[in-house]
Protein backbone atom coordinates (compact mmCIF):
# COMPACT_ATOMS: atom_id res chain seq x y z
CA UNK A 1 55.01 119.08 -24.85
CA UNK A 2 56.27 122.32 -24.22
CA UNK A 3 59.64 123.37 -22.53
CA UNK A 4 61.45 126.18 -22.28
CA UNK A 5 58.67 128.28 -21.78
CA UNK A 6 59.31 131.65 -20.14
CA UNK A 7 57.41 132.54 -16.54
CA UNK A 8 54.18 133.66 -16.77
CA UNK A 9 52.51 135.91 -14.80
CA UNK A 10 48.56 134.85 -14.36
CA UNK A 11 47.23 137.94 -16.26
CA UNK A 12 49.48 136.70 -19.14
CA UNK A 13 48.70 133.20 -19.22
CA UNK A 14 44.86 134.15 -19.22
CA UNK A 15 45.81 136.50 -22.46
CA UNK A 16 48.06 133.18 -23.82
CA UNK A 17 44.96 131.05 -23.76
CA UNK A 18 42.57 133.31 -25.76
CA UNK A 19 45.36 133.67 -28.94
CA UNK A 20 44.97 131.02 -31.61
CA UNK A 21 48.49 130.36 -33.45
CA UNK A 22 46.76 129.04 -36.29
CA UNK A 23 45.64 132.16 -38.49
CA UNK A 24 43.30 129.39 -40.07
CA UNK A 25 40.55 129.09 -37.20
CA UNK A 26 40.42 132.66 -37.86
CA UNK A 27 37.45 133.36 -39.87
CA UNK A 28 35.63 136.84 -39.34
CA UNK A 29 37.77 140.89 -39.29
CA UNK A 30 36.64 141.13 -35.50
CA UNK A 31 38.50 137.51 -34.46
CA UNK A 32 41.75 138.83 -36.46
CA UNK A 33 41.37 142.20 -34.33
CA UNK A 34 40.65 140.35 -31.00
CA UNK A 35 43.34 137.93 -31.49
CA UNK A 36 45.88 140.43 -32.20
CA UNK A 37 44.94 142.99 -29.51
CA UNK A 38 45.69 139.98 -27.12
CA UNK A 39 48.99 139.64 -28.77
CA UNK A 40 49.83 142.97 -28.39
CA UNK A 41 48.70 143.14 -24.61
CA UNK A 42 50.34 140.40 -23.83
CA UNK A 43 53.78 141.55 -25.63
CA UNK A 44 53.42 144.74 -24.27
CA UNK A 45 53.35 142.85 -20.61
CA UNK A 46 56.08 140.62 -21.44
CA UNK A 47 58.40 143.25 -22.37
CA UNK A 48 57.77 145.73 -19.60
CA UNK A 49 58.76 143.19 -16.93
CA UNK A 50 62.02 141.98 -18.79
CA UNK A 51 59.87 138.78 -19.36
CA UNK A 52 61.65 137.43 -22.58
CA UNK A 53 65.23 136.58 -22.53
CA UNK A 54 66.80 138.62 -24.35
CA UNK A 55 68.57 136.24 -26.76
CA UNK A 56 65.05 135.75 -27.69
CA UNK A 57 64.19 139.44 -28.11
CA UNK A 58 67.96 139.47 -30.46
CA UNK A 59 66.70 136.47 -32.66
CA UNK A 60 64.05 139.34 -33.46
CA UNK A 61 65.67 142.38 -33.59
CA UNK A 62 68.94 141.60 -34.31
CA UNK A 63 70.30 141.17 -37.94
CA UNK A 64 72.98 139.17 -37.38
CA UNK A 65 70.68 136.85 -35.70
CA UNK A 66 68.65 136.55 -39.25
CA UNK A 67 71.07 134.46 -41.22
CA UNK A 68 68.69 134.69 -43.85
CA UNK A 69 67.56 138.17 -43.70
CA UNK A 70 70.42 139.45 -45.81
CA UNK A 71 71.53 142.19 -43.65
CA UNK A 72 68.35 142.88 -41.53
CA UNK A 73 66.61 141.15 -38.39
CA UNK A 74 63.45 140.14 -38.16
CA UNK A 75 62.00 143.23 -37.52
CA UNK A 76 63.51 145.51 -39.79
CA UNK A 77 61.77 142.48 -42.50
CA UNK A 78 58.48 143.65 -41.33
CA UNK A 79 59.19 147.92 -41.23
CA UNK A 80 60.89 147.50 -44.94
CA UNK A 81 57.56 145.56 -45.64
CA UNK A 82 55.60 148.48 -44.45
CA UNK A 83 54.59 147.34 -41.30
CA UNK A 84 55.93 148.61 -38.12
CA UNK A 85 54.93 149.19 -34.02
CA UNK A 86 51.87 147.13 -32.70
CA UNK A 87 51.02 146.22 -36.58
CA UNK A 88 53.70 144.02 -36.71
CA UNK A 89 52.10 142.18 -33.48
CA UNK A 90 48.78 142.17 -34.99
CA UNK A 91 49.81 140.73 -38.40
CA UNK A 92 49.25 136.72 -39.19
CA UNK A 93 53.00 136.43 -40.53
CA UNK A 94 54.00 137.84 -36.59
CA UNK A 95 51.47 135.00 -35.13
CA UNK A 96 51.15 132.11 -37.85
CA UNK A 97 55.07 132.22 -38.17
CA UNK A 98 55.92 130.96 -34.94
CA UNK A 99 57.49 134.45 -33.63
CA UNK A 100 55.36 134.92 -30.78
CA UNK A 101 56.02 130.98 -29.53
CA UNK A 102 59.57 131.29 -29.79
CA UNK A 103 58.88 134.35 -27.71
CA UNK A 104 57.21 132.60 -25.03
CA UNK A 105 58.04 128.87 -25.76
CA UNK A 106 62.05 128.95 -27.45
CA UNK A 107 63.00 126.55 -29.75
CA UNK A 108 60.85 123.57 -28.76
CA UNK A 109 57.74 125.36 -29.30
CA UNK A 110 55.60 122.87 -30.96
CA UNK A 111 51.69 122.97 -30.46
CA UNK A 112 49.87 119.64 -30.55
């Protein structure tokens, strides 16, 4: 069951249906590319509109939401990693980590 999902418009919830958040079922280059090209599209919706709360978007790109981070958020993780912009959407660790469910789902974003 999933609650504390965030509003979705329909163009958004057709993009949420076509991402697998199990980097597993992924097999082939051109399913990694398609699946993260529907991230990013969707992302890119999500944050024009205002669609994530923000103490959601903070969790990301704050640091002092990152208790573990030592100093950086989320984010700033993935740029010192070398990956930064729309990579960071494509990549299985943005996906396969949970990122882009807390995003849309908060904290009780189990998939079953």
């Amino acid at each position: 069951m999933i609650v504390f999902a965030i509003e979705l418009t329909s163009d958004e919830q057709s993009l949420l249906s076509q991402i697998s958040f199990d980097p597993r079922t992924l097999k082939e280059p051109s399913e990694f590319r398609k699946n993260g090209e529907a991230v990013c599209v969707l992302m890119r919706s999500l944050l024009r509109r205002n669609g994530i709360p923000s103490h959601r978007l903070n969790w990301f790109t704050r640091a002092d939401c990152n208790p573990g981070g030592r100093g950086k958020s989320r984010q700033q993780v993935f740029e010192g990693n070398g990956t930064a912009g729309d990579d960071i959407l494509y990549g299985i660790r943005f996906i396969g980590a949970g990122r882009l469910d807390w995003a849309t789902n908060g904290s009780a974003c189990a998939r079953g």
